[in-house]
C-alpha atoms as a PDB file:
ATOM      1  CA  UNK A   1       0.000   0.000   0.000  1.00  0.00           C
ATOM      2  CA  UNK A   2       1.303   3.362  -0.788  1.00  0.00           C
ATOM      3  CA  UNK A   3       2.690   5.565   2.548  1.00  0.00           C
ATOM      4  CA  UNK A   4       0.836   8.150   2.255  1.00  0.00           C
ATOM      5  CA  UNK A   5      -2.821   7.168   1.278  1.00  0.00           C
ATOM      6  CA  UNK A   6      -1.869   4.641   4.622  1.00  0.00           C
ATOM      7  CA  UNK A   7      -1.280   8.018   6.572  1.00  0.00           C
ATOM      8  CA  UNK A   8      -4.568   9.546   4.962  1.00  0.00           C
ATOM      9  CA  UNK A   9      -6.769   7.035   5.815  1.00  0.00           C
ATOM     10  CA  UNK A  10      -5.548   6.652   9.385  1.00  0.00           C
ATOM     11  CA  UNK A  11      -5.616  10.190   9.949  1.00  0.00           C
ATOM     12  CA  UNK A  12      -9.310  10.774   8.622  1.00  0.00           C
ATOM     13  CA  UNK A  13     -10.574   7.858  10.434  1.00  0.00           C
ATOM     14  CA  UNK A  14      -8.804   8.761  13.762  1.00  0.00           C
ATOM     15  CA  UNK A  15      -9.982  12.286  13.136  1.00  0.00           C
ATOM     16  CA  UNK A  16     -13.696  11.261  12.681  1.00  0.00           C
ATOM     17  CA  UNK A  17     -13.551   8.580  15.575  1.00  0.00           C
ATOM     18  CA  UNK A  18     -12.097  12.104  17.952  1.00  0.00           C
ATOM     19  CA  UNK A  19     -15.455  13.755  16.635  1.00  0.00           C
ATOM     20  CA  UNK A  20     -12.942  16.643  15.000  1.00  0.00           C
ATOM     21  CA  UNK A  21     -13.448  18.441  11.964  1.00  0.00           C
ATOM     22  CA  UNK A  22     -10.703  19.504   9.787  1.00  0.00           C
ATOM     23  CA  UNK A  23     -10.962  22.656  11.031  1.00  0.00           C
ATOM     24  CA  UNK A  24     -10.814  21.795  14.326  1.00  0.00           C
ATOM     25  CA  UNK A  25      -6.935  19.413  13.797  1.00  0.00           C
ATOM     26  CA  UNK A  26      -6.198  22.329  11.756  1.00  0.00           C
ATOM     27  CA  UNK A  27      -6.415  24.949  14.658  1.00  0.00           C
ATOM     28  CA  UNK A  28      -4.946  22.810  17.171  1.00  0.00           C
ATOM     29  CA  UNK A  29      -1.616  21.717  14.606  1.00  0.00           C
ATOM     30  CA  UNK A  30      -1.192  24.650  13.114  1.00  0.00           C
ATOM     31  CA  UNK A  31      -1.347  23.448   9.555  1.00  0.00           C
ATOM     32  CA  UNK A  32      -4.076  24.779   7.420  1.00  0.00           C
ATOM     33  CA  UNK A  33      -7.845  22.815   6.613  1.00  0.00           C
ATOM     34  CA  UNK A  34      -6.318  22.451   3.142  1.00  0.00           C
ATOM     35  CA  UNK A  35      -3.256  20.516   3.958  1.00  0.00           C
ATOM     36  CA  UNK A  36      -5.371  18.313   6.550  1.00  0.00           C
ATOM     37  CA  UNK A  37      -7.762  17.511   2.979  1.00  0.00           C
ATOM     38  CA  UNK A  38      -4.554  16.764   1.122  1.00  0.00           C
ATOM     39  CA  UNK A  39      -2.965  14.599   3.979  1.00  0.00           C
ATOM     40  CA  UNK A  40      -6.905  12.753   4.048  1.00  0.00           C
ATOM     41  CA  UNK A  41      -6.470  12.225   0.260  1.00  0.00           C
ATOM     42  CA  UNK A  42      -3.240  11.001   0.449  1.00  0.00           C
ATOM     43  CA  UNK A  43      -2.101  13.709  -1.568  1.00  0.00           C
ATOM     44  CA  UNK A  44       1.171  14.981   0.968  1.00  0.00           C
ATOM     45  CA  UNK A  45       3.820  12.811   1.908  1.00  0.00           C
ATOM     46  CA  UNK A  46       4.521  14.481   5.458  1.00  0.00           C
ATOM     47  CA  UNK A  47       7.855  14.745   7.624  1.00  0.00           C
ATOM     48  CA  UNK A  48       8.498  12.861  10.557  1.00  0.00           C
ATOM     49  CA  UNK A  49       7.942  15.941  12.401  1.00  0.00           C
ATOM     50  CA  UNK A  50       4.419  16.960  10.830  1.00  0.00           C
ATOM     51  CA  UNK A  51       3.686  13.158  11.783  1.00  0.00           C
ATOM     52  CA  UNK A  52       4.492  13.617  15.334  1.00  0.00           C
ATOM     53  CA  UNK A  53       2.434  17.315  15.179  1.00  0.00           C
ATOM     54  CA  UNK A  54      -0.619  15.818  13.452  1.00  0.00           C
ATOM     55  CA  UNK A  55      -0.609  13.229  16.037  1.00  0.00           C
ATOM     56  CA  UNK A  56      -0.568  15.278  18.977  1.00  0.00           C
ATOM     57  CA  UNK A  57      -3.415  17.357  17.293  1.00  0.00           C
ATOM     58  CA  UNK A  58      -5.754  14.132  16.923  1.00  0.00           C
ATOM     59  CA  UNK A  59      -4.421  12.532  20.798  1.00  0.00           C
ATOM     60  CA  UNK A  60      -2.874   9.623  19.020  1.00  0.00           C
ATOM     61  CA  UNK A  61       0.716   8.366  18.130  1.00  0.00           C
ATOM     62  CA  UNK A  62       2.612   8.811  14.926  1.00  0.00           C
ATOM     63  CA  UNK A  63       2.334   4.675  15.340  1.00  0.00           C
ATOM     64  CA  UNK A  64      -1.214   5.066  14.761  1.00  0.00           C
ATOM     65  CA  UNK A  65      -1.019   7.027  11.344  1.00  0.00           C
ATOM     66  CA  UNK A  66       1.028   4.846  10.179  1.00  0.00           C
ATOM     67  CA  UNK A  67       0.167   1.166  10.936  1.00  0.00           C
ATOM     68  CA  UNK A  68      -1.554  -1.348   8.578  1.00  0.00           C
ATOM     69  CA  UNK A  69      -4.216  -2.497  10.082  1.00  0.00           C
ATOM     70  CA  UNK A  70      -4.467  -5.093   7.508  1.00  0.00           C
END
């Protein structure tokens, strides 16, 4: 599977389980509602850093973005 759709689809599903709109993870990260859409679409292929960020924003792990559940 490719990295960042992965990343996307753990991200959007972690943010919906939180009950968080884009919006809202954008406020609290600090990166903008359109880069959260991107990241969702698996259109950005983010740092280890903006990993870490994004999962502080959502109360998760960078583990969590990027594990297979498969």
């Amino acid at each position: 599977m490719d990295m960042r759709k992965l990343v996307g689809e753990n991200f959007a599903r972690l943010r919906r389980e939180k009950g968080l709109t884009q919006e809202e993870v954008a406020a609290r990260s600090g990166f903008s509602q359109q880069y959260i859409s991107s990241l969702e679409r698996g259109r950005r292929n983010p740092t280890v850093i903006t990993l870490f960020e994004l999962a502080q924003a959502l109360g998760a792990t960078p583990i969590d973005l990027i594990s297979n559940s498969d």
